[in-house]
PDB file of N, CA and C in Angstrom:
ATOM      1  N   UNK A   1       7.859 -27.670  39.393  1.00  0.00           N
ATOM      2  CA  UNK A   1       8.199 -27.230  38.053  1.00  0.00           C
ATOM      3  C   UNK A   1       7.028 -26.447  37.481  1.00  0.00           C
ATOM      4  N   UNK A   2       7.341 -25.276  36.730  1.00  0.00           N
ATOM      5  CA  UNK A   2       6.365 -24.793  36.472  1.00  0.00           C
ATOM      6  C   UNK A   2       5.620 -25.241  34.912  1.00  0.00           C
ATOM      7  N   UNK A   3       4.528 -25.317  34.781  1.00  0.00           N
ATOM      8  CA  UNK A   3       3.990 -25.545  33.318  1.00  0.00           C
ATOM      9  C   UNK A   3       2.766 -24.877  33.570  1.00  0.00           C
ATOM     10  N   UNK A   4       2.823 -23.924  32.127  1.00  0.00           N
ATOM     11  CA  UNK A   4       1.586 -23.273  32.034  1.00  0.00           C
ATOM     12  C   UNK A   4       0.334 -23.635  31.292  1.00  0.00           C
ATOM     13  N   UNK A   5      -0.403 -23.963  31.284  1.00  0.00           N
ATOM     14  CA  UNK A   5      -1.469 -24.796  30.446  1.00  0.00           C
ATOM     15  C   UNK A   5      -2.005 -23.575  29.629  1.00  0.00           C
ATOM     16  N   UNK A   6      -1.391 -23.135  29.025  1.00  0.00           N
ATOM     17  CA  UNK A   6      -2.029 -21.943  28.272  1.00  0.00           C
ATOM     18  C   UNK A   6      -3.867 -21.685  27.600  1.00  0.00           C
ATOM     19  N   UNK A   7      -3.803 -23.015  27.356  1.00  0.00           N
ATOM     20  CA  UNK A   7      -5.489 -23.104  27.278  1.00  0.00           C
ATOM     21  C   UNK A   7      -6.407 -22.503  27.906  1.00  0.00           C
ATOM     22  N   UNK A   8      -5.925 -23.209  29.024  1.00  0.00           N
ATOM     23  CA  UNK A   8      -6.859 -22.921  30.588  1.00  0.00           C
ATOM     24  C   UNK A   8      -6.861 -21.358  31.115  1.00  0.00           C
ATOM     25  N   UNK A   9      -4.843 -20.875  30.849  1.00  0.00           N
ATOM     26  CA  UNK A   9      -5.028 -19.530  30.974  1.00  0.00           C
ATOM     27  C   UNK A   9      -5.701 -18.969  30.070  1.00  0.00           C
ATOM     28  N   UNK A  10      -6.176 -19.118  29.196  1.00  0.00           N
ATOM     29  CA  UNK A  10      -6.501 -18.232  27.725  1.00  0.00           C
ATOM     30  C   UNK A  10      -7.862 -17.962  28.316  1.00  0.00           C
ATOM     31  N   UNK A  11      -9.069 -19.557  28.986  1.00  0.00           N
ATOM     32  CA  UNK A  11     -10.215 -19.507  29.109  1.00  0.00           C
ATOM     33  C   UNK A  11     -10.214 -18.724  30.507  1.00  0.00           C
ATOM     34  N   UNK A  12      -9.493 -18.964  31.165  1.00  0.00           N
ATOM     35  CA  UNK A  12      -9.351 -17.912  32.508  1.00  0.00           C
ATOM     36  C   UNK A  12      -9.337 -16.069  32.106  1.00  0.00           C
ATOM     37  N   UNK A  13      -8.724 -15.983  31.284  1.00  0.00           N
ATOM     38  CA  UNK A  13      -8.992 -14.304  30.811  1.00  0.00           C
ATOM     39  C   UNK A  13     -10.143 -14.407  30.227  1.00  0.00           C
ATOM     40  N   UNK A  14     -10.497 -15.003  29.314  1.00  0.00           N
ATOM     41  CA  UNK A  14     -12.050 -14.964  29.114  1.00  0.00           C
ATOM     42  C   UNK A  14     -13.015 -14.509  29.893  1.00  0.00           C
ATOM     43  N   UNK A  15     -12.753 -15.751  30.728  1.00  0.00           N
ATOM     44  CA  UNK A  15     -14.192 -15.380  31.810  1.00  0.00           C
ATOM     45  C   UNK A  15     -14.027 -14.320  32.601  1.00  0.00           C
ATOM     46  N   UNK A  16     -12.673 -13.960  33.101  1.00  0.00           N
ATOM     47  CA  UNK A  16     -12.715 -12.342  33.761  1.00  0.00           C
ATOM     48  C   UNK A  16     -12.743 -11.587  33.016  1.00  0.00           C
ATOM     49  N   UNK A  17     -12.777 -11.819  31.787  1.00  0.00           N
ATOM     50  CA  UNK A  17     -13.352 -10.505  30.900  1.00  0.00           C
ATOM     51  C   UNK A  17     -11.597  -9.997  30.625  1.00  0.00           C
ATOM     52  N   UNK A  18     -10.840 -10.288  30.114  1.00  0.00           N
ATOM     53  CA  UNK A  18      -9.534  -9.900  29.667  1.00  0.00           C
ATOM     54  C   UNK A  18      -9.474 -10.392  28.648  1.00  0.00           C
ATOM     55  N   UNK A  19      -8.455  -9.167  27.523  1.00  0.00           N
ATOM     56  CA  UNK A  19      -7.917  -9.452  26.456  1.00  0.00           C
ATOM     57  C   UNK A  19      -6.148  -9.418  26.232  1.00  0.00           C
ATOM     58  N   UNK A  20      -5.850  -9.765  25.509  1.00  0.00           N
ATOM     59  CA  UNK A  20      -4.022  -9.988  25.669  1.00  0.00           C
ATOM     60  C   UNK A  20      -3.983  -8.331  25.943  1.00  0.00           C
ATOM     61  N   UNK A  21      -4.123  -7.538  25.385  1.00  0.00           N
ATOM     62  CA  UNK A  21      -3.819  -5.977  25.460  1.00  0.00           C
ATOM     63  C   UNK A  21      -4.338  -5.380  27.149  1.00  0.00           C
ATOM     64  N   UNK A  22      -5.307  -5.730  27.706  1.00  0.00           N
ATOM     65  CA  UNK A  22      -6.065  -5.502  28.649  1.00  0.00           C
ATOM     66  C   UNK A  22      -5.326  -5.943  30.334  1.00  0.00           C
ATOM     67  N   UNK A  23      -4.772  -7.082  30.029  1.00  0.00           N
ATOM     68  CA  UNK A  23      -4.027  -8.445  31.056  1.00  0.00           C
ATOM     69  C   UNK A  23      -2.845  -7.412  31.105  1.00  0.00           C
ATOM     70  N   UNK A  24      -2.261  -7.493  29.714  1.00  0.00           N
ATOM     71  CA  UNK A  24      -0.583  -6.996  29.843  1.00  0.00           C
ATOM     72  C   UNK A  24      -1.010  -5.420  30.681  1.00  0.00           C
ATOM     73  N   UNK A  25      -1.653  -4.807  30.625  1.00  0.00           N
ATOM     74  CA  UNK A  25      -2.017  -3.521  30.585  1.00  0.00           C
ATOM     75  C   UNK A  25      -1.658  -3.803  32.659  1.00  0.00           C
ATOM     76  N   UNK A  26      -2.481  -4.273  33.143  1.00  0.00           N
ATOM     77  CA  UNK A  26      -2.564  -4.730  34.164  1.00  0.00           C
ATOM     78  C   UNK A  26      -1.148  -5.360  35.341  1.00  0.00           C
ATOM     79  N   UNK A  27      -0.987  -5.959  34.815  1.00  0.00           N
ATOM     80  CA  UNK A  27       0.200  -6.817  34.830  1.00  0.00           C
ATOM     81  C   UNK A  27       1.981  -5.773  34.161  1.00  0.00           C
ATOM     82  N   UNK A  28       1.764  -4.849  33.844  1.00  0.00           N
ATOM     83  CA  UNK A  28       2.515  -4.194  33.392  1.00  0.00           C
ATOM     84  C   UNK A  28       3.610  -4.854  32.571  1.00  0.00           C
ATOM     85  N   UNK A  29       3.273  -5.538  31.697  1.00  0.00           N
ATOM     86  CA  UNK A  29       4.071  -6.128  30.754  1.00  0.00           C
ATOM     87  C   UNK A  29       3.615  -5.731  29.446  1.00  0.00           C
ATOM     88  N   UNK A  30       4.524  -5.638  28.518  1.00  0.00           N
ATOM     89  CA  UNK A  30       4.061  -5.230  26.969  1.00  0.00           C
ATOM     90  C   UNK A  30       3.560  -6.156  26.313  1.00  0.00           C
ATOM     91  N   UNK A  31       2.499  -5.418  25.670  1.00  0.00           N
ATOM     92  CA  UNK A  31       1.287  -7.099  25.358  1.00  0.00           C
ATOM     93  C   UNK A  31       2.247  -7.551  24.005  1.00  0.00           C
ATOM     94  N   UNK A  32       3.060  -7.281  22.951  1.00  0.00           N
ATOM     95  CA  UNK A  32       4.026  -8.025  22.456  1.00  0.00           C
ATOM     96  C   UNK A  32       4.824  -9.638  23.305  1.00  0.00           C
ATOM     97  N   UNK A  33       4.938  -8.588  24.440  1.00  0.00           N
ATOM     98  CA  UNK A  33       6.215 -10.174  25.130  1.00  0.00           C
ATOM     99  C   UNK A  33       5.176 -11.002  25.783  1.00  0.00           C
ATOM    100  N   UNK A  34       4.018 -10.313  26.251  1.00  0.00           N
ATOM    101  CA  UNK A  34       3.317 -11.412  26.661  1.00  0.00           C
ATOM    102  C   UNK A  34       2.768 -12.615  25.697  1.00  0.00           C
ATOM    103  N   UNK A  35       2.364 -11.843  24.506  1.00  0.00           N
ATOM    104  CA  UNK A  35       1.864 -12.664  23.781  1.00  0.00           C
ATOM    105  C   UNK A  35       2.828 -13.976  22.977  1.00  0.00           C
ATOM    106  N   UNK A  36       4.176 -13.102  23.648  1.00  0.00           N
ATOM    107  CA  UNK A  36       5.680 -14.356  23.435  1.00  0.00           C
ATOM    108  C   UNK A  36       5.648 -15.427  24.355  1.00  0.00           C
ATOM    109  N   UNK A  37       5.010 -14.668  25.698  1.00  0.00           N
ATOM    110  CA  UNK A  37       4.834 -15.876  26.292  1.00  0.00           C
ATOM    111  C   UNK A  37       4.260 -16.833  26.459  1.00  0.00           C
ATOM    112  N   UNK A  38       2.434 -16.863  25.702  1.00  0.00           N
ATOM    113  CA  UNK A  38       1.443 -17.195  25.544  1.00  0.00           C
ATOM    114  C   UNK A  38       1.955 -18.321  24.504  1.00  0.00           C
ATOM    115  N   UNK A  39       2.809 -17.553  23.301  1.00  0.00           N
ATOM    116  CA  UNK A  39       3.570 -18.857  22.500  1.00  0.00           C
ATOM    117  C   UNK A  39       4.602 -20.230  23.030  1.00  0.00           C
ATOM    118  N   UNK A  40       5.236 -19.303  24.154  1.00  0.00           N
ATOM    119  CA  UNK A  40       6.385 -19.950  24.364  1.00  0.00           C
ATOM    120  C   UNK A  40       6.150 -20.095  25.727  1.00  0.00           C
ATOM    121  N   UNK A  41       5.447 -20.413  26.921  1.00  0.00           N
ATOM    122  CA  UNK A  41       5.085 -20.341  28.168  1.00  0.00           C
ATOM    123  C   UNK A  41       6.210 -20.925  29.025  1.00  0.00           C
ATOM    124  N   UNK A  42       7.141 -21.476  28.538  1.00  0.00           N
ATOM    125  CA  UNK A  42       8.492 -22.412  29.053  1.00  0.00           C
ATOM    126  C   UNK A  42       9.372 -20.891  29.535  1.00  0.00           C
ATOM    127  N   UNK A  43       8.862 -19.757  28.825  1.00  0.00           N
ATOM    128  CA  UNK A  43       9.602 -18.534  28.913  1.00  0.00           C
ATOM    129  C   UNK A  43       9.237 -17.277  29.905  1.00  0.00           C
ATOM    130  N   UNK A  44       8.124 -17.788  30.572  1.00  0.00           N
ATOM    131  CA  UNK A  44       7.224 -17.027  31.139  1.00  0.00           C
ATOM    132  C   UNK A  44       8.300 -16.729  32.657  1.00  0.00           C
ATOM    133  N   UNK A  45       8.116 -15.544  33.184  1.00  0.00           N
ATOM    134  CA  UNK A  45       9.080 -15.425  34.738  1.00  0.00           C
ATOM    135  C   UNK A  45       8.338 -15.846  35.745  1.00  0.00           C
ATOM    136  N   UNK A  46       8.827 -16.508  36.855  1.00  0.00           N
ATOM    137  CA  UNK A  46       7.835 -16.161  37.886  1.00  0.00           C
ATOM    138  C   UNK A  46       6.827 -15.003  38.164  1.00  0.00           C
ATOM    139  N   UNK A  47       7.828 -14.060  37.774  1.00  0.00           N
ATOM    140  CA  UNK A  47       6.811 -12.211  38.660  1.00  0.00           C
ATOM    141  C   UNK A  47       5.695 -12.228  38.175  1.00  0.00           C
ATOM    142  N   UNK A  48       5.577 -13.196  36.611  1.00  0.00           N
ATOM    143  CA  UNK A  48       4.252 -12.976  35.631  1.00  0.00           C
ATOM    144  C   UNK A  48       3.192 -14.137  35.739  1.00  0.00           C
ATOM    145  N   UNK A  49       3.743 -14.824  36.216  1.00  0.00           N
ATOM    146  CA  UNK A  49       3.008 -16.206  36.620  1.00  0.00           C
ATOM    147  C   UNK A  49       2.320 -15.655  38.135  1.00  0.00           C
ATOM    148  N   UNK A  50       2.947 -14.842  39.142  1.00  0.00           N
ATOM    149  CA  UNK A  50       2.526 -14.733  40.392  1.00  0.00           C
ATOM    150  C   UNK A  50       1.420 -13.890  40.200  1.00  0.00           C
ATOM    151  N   UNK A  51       1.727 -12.172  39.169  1.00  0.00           N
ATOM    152  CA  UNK A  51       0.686 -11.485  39.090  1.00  0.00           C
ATOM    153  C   UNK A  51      -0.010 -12.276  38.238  1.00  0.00           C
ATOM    154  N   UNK A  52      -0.083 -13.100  37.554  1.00  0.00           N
ATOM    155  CA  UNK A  52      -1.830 -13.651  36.984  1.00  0.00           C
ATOM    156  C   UNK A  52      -2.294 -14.364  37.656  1.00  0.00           C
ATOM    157  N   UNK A  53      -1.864 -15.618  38.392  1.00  0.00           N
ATOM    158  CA  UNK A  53      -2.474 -16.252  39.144  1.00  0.00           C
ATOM    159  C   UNK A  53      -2.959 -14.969  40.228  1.00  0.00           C
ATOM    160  N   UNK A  54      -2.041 -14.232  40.944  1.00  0.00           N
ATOM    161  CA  UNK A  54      -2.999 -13.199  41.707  1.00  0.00           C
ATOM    162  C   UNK A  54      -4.172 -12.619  41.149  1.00  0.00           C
ATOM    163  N   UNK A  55      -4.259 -12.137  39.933  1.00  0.00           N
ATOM    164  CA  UNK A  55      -5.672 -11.274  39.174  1.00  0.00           C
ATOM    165  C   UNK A  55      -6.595 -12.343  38.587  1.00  0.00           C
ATOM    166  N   UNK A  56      -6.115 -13.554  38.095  1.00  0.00           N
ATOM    167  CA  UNK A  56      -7.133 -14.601  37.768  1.00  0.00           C
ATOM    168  C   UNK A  56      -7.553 -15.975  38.125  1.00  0.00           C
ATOM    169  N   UNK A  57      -6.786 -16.145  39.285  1.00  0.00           N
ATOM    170  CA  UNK A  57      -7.618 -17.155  40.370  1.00  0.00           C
ATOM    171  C   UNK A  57      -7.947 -17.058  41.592  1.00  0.00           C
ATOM    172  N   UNK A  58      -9.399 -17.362  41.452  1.00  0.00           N
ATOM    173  CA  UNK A  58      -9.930 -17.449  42.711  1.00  0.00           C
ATOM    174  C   UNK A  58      -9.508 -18.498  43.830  1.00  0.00           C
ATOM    175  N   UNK A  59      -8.258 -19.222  43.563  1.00  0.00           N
ATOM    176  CA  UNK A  59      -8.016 -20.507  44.950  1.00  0.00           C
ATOM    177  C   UNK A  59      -6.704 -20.477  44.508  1.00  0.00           C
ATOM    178  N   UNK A  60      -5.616 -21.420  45.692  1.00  0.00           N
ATOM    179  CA  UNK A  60      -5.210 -21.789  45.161  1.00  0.00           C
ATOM    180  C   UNK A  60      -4.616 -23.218  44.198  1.00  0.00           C
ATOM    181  N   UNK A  61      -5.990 -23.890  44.277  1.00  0.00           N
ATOM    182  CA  UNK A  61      -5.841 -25.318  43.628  1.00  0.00           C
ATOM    183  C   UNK A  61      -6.208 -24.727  41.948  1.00  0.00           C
ATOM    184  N   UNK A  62      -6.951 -23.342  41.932  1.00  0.00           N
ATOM    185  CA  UNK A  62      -7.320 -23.007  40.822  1.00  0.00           C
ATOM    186  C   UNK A  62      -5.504 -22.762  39.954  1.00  0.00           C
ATOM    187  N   UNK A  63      -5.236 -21.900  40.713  1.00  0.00           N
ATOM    188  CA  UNK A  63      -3.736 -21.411  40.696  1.00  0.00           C
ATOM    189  C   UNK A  63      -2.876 -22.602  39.937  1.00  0.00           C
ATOM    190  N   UNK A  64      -2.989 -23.740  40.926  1.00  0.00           N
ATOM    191  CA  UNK A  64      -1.635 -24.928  40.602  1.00  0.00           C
ATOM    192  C   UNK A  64      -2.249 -25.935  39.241  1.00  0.00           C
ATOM    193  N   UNK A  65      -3.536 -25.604  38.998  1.00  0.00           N
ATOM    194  CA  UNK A  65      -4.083 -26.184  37.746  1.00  0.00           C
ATOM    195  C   UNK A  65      -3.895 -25.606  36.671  1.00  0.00           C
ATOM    196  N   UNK A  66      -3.163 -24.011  36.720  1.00  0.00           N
ATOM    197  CA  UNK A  66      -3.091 -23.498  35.409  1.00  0.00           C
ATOM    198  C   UNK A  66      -1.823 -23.541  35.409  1.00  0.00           C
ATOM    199  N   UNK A  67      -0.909 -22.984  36.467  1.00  0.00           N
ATOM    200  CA  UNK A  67       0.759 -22.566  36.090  1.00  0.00           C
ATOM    201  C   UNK A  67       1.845 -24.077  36.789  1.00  0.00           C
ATOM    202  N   UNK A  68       1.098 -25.035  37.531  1.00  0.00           N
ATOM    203  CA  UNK A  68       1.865 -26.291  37.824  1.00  0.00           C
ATOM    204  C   UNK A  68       1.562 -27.495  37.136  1.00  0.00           C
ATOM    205  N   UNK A  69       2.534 -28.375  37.026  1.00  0.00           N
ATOM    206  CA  UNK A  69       2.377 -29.712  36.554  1.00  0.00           C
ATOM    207  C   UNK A  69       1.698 -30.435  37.832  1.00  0.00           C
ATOM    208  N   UNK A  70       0.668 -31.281  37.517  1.00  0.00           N
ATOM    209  CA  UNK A  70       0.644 -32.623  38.664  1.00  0.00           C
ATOM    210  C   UNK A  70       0.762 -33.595  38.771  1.00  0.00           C
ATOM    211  N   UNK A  71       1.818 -33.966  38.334  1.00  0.00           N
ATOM    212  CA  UNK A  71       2.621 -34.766  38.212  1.00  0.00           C
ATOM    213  C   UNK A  71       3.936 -34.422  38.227  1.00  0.00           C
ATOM    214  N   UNK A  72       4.504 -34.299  39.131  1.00  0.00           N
ATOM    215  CA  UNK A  72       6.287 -34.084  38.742  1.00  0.00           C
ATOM    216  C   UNK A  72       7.273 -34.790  37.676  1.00  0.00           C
ATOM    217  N   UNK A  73       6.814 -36.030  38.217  1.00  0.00           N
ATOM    218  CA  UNK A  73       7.317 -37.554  37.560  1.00  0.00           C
ATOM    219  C   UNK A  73       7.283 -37.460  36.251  1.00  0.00           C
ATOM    220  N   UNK A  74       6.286 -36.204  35.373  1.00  0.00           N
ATOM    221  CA  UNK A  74       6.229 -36.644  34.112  1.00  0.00           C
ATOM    222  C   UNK A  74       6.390 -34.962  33.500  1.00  0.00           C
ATOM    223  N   UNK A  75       6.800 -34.208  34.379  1.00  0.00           N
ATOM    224  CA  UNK A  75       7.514 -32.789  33.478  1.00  0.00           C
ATOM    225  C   UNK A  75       8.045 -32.516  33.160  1.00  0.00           C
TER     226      UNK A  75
END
C-alpha cells in the first residue's frame, strides 16, 4: 500500500536542493497539482511516486521509507 510520508518527502527535496516549482519542473507535472498532492498524498499516481523516488533516493530502503507503509497490518 502506498503512503507517502510527506514530511520526509518535503526534507528529501531539501537536501537535494529542490523547490515545489523546481521538482514539478523535473518530474513534468504542474507545480499546482503537485502541490495537491503534497496536501492530499492519498492522491498521488504511481508515475509520480516512481519519478521521485527515482530523482530523490539514493536506495531502495530510502525509497520504501518515504512512499511505503511498514507495516501493512496498520494502513
Amino acid at each position: 500500500m502506498i503512503r507517502v510520508d510527506v514530511p520526509k518527502l518535503r526534507g528529501k527535496m531539501a537536501e537535494k536542493g529542490f523547490t515545489i516549482t523546481s521538482i514539478s519542473d523535473e518530474i513534468r507535472v504542474n507545480r499546482n497539482t503537485f502541490s495537491g498532492y503534497l496536501e492530499q498524498p492519498e492522491k498521488m499516481p504511481y508515475s509520480v511516486i516512481a519519478a521521485l523516488a527515482e530523482l530523490l533516493c539514493d536506495s531502495y530502503e530510502e525509497a520504501c521509507k518515504i512512499f511505503f507503509a511498514q507495516d501493512f497490518r496498520f494502513a
